[in-house]
PDB file of N, CA and C in Angstrom:
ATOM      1  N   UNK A   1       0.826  -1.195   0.000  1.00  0.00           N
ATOM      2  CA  UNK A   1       0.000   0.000   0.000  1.00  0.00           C
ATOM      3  C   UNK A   1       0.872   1.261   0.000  1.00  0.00           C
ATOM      4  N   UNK A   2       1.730   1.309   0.971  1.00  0.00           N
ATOM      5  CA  UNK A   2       2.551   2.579   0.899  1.00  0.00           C
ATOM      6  C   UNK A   2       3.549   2.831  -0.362  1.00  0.00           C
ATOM      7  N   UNK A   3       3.709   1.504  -0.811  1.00  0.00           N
ATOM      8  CA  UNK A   3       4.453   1.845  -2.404  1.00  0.00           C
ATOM      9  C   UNK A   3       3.814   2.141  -3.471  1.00  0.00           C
ATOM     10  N   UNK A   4       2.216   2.064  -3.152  1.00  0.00           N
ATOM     11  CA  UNK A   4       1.059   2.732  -4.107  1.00  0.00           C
ATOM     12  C   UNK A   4       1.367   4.121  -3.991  1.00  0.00           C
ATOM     13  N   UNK A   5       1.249   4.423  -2.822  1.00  0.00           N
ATOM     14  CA  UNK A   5       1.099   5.641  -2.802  1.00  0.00           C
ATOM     15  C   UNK A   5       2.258   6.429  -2.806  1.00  0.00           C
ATOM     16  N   UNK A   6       3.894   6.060  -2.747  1.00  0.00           N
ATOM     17  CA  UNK A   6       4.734   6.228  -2.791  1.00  0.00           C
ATOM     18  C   UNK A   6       4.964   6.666  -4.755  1.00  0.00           C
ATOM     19  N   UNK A   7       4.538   5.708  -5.378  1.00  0.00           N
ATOM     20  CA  UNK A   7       4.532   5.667  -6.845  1.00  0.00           C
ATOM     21  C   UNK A   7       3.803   6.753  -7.277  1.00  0.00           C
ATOM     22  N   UNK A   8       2.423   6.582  -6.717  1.00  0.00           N
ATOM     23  CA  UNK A   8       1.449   7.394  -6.838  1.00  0.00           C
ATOM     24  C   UNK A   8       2.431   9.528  -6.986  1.00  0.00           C
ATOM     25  N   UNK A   9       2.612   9.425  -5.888  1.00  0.00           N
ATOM     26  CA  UNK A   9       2.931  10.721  -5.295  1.00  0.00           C
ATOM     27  C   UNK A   9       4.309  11.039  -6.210  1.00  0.00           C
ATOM     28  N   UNK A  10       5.405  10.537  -6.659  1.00  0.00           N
ATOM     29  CA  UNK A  10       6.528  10.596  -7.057  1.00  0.00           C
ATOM     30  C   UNK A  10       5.853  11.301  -9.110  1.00  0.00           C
ATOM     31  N   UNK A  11       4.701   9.992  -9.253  1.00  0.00           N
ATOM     32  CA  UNK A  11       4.497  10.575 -10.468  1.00  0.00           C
ATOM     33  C   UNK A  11       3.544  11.761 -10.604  1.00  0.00           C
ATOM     34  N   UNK A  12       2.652  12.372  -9.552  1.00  0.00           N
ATOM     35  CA  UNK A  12       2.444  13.541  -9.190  1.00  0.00           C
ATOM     36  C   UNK A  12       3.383  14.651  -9.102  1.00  0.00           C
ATOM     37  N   UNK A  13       4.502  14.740  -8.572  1.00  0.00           N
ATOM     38  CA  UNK A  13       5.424  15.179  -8.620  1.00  0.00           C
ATOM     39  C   UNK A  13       5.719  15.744 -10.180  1.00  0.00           C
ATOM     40  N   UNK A  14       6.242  14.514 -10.671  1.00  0.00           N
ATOM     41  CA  UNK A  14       6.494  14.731 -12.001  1.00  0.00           C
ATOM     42  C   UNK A  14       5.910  15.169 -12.849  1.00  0.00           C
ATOM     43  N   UNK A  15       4.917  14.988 -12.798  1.00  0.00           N
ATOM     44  CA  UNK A  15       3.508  15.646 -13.390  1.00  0.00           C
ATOM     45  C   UNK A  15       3.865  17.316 -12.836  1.00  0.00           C
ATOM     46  N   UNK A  16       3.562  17.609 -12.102  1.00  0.00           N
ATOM     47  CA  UNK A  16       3.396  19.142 -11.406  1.00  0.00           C
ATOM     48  C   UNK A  16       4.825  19.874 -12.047  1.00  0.00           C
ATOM     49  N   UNK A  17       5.571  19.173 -12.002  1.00  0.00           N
ATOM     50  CA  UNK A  17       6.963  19.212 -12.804  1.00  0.00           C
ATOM     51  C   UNK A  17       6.982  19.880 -14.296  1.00  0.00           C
ATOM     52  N   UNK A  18       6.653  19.059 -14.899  1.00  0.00           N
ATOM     53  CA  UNK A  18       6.118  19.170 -16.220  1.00  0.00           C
ATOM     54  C   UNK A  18       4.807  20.042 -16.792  1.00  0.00           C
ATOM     55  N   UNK A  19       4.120  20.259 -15.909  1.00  0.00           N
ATOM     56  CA  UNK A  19       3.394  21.538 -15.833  1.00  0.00           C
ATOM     57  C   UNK A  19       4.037  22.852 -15.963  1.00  0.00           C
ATOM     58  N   UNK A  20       4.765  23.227 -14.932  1.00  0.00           N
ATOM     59  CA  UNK A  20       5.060  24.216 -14.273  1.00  0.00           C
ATOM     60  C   UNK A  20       6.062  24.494 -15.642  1.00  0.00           C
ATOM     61  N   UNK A  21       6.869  23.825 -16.031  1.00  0.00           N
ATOM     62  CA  UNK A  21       7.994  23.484 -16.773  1.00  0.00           C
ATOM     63  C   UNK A  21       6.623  24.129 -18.583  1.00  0.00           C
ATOM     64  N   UNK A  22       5.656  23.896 -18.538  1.00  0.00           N
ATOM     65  CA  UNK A  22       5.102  23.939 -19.635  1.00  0.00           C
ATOM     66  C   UNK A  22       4.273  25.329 -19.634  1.00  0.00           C
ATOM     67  N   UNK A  23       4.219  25.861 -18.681  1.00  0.00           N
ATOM     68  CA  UNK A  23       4.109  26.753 -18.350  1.00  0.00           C
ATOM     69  C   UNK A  23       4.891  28.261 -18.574  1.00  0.00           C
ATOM     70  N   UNK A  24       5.991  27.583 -18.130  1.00  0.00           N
ATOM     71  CA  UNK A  24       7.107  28.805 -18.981  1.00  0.00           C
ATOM     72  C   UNK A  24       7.750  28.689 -20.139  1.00  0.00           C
ATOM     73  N   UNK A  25       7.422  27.593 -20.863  1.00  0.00           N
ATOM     74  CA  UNK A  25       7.879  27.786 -22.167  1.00  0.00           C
ATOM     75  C   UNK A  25       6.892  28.269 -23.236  1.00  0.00           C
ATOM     76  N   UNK A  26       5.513  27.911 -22.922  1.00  0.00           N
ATOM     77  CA  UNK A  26       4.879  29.261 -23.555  1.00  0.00           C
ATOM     78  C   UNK A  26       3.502  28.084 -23.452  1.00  0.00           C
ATOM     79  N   UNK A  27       2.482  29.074 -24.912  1.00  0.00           N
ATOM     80  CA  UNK A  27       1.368  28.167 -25.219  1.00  0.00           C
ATOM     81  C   UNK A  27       1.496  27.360 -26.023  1.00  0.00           C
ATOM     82  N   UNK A  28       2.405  26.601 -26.487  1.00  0.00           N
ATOM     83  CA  UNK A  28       2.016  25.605 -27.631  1.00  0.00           C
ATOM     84  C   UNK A  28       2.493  24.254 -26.513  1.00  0.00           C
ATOM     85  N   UNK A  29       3.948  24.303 -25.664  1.00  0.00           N
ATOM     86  CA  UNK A  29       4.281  23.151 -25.316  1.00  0.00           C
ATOM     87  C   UNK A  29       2.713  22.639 -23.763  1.00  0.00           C
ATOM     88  N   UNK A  30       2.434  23.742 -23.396  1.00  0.00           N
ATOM     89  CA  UNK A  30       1.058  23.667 -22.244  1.00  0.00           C
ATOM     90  C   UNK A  30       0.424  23.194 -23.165  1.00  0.00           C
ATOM     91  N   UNK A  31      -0.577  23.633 -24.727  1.00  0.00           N
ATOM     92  CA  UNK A  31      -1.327  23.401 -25.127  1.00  0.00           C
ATOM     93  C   UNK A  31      -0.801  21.623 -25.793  1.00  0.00           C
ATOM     94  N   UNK A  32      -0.045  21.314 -25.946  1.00  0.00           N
ATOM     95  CA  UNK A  32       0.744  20.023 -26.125  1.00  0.00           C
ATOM     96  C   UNK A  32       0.400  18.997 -25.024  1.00  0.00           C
ATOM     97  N   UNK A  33       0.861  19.483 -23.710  1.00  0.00           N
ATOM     98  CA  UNK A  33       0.202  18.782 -22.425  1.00  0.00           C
ATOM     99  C   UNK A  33      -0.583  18.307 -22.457  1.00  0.00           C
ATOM    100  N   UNK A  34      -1.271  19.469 -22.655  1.00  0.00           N
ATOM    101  CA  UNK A  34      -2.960  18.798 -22.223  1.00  0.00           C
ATOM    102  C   UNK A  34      -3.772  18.742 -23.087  1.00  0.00           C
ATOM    103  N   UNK A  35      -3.390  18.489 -24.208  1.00  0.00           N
ATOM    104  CA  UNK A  35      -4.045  17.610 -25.094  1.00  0.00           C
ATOM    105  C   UNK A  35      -3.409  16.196 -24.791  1.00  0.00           C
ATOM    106  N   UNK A  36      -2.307  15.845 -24.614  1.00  0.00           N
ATOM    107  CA  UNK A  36      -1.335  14.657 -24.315  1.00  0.00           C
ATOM    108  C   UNK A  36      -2.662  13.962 -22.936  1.00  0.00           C
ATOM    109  N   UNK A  37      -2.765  14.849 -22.250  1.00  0.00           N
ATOM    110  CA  UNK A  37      -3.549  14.548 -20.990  1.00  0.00           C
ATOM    111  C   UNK A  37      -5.246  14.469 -21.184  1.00  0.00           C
ATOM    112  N   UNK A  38      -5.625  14.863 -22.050  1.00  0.00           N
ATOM    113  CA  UNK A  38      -6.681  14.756 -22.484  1.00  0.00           C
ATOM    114  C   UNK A  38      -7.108  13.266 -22.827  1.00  0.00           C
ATOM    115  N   UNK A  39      -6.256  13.184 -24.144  1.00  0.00           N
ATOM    116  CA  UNK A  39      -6.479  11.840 -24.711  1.00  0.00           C
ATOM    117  C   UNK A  39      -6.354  11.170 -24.038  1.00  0.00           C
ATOM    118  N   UNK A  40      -4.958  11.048 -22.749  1.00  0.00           N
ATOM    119  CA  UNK A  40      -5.311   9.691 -21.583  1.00  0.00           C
ATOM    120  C   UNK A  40      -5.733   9.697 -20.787  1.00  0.00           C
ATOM    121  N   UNK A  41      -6.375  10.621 -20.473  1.00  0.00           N
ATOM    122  CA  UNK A  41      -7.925  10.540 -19.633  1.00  0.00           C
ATOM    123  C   UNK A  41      -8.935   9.842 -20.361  1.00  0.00           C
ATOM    124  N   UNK A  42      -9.393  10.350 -21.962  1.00  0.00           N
ATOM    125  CA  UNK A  42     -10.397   9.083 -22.421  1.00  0.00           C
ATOM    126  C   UNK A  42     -10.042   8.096 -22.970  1.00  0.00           C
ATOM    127  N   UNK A  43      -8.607   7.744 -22.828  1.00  0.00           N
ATOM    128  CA  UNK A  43      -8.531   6.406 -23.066  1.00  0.00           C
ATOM    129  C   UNK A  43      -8.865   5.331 -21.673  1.00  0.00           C
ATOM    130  N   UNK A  44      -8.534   6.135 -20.583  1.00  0.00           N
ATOM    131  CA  UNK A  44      -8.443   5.480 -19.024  1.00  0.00           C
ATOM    132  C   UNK A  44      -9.838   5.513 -18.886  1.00  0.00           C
ATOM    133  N   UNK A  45     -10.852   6.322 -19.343  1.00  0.00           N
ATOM    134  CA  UNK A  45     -12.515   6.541 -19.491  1.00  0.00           C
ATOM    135  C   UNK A  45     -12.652   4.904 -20.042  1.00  0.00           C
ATOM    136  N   UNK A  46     -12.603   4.914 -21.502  1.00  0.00           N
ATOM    137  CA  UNK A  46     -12.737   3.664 -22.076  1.00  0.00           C
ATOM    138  C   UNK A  46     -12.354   2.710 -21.823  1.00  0.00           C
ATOM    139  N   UNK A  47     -11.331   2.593 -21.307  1.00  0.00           N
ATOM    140  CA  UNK A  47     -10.840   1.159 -20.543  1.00  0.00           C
ATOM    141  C   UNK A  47     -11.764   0.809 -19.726  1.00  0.00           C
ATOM    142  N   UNK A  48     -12.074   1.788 -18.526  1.00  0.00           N
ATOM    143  CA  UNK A  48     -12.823   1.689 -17.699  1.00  0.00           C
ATOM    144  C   UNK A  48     -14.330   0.945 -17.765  1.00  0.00           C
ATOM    145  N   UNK A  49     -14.508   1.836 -19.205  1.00  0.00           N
ATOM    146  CA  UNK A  49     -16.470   0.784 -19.546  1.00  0.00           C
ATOM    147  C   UNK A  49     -15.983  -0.294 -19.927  1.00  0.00           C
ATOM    148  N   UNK A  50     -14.676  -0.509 -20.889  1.00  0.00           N
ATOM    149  CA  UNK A  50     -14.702  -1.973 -21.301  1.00  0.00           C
ATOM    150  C   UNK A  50     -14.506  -3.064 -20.342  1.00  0.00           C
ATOM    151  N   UNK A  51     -14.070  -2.699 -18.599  1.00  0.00           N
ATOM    152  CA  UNK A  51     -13.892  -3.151 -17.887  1.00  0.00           C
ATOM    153  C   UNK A  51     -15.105  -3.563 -16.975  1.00  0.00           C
ATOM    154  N   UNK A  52     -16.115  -3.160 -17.264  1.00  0.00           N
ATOM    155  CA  UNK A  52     -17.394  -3.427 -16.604  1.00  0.00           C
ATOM    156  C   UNK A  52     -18.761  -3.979 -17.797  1.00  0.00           C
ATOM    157  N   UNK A  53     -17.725  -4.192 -18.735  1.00  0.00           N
ATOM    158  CA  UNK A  53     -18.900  -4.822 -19.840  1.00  0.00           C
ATOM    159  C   UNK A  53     -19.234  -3.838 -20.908  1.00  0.00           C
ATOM    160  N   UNK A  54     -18.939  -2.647 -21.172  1.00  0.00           N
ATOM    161  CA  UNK A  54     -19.834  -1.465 -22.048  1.00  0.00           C
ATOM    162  C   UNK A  54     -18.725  -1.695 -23.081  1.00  0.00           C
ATOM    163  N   UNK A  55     -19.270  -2.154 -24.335  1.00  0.00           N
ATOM    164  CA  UNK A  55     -18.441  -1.677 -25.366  1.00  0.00           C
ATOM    165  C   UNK A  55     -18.574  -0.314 -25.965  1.00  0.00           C
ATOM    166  N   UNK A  56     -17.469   0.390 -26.045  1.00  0.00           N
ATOM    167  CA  UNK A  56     -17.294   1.918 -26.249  1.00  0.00           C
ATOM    168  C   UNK A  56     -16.431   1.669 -27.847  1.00  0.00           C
ATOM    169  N   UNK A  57     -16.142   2.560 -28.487  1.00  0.00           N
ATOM    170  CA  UNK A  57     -14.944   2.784 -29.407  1.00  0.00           C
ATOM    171  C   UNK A  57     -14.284   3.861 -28.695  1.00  0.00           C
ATOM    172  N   UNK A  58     -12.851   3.447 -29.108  1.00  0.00           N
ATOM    173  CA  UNK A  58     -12.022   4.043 -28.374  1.00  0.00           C
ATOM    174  C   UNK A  58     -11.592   5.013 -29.267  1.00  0.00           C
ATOM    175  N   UNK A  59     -11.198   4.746 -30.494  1.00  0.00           N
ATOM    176  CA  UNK A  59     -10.587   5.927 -31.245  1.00  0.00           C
ATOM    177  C   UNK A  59     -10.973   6.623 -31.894  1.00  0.00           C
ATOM    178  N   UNK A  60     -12.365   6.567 -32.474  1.00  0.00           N
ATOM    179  CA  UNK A  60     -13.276   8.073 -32.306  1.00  0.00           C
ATOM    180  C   UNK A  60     -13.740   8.637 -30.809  1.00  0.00           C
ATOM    181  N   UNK A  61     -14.082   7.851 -30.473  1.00  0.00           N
ATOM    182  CA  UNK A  61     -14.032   9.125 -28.832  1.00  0.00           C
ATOM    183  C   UNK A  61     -12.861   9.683 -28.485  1.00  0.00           C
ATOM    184  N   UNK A  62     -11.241   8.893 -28.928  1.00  0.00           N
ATOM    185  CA  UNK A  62     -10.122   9.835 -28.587  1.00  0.00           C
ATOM    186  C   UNK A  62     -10.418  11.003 -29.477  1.00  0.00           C
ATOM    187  N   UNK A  63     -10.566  10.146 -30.566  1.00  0.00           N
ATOM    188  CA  UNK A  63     -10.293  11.377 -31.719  1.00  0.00           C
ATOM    189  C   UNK A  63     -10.968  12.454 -31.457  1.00  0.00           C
ATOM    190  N   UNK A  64     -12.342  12.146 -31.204  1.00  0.00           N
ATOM    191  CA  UNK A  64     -13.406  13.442 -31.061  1.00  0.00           C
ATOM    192  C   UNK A  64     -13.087  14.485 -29.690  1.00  0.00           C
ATOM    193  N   UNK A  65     -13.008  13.695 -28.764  1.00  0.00           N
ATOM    194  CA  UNK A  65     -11.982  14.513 -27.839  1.00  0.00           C
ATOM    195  C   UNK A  65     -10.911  15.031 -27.782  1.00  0.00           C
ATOM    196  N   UNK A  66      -9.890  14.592 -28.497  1.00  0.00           N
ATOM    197  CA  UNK A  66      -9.164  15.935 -28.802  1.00  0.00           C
ATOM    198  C   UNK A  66      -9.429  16.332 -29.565  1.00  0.00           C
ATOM    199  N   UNK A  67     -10.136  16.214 -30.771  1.00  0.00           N
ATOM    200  CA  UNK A  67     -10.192  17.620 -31.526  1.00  0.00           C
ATOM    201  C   UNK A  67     -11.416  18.265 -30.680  1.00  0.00           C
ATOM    202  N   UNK A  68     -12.400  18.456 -30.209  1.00  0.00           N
ATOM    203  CA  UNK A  68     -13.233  19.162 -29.320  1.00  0.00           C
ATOM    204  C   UNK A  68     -11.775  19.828 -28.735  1.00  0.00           C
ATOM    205  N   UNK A  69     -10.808  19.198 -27.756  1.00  0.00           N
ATOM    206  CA  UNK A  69      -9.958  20.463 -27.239  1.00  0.00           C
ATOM    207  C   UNK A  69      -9.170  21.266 -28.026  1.00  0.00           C
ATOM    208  N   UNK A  70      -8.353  20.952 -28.878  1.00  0.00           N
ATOM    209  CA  UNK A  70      -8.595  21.393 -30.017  1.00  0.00           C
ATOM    210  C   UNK A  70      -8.791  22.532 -30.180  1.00  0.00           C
ATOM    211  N   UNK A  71      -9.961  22.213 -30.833  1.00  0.00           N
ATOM    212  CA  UNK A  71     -11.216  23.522 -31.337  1.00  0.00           C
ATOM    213  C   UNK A  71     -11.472  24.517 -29.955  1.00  0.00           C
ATOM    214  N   UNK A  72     -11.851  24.037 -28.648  1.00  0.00           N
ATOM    215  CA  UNK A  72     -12.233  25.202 -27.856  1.00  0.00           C
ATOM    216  C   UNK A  72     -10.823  25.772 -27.007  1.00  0.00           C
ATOM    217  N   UNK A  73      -9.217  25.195 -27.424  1.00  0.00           N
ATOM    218  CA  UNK A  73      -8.125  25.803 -27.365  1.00  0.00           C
ATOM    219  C   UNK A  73      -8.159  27.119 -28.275  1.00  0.00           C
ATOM    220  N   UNK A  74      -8.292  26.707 -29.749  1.00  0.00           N
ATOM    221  CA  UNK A  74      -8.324  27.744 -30.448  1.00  0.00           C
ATOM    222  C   UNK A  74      -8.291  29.183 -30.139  1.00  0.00           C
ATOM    223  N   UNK A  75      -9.730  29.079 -29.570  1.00  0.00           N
ATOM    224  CA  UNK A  75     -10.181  30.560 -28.964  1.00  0.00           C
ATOM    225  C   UNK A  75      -9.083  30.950 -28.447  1.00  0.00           C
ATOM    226  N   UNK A  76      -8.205  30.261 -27.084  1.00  0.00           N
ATOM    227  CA  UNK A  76      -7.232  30.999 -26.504  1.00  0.00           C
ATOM    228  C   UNK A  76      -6.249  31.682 -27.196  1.00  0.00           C
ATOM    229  N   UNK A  77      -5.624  30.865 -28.367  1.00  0.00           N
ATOM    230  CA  UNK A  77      -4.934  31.558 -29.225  1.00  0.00           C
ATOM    231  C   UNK A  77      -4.895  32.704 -30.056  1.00  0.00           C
ATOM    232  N   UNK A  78      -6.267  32.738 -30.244  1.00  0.00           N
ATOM    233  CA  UNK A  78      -6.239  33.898 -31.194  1.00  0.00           C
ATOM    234  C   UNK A  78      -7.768  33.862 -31.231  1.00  0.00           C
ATOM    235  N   UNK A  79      -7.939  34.751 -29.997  1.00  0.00           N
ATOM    236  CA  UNK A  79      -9.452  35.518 -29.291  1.00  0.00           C
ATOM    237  C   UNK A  79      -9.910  36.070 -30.718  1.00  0.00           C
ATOM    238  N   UNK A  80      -9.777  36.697 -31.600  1.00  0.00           N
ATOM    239  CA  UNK A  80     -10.864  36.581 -32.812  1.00  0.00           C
ATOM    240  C   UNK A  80     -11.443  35.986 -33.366  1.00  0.00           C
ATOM    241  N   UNK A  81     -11.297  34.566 -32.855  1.00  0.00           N
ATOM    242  CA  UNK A  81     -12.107  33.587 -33.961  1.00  0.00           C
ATOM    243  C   UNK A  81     -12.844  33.144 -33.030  1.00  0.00           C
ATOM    244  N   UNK A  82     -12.943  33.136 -31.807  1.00  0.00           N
ATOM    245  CA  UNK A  82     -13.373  32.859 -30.421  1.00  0.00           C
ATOM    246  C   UNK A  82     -15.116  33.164 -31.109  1.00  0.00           C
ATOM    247  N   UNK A  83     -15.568  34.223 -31.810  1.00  0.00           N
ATOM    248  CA  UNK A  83     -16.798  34.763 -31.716  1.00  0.00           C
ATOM    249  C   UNK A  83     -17.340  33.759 -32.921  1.00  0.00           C
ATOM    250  N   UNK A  84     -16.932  33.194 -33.811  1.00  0.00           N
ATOM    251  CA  UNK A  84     -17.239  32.103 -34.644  1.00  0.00           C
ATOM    252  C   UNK A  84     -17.421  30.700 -34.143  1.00  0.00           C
ATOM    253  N   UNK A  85     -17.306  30.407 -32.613  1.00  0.00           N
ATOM    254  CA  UNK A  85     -17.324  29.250 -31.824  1.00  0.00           C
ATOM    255  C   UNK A  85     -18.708  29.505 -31.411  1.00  0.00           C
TER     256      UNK A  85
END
């Protein structure tokens, strides 16, 4: 248990790391992140139903999820097109 959470916490770390780190190198390597973090969140989503019986597709829901972030990143970049969303 404590090496769960030992693992757990170390890759938190690293994570917060790599944030902070993405943070000052501007918006494309942040906007890189978390799209990176996006997609394995719904892949860990989909695992999850296939793990209780729900068949899902996995790679149009990745797909559609990141491009949804994507698209409502956009806006941040370049607030004029923001009003066409």
């Amino acid at each position: 248990m404590i090496k769960k959470v030992l693992t757990r916490a170390i890759s938190g770390l690293i994570f917060l790391i790599v944030v902070i780190g993405a943070i000052f190198l501007g918006e494309i390597p942040y906007f890189l992140i978390f799209l990176f973090v996006t997609v394995m969140c719904l892949f860990e989503f989909y695992r999850a139903l296939n793990n209780i019986g729900i068949l899902a597709k996995k790679v149009p829901g990745m797909v559609i999820g990141g491009l949804t972030y994507i698209v409502m990143s956009f806006g941040c970049f370049c607030p004029k097109y923001l009003v066409l969303m």
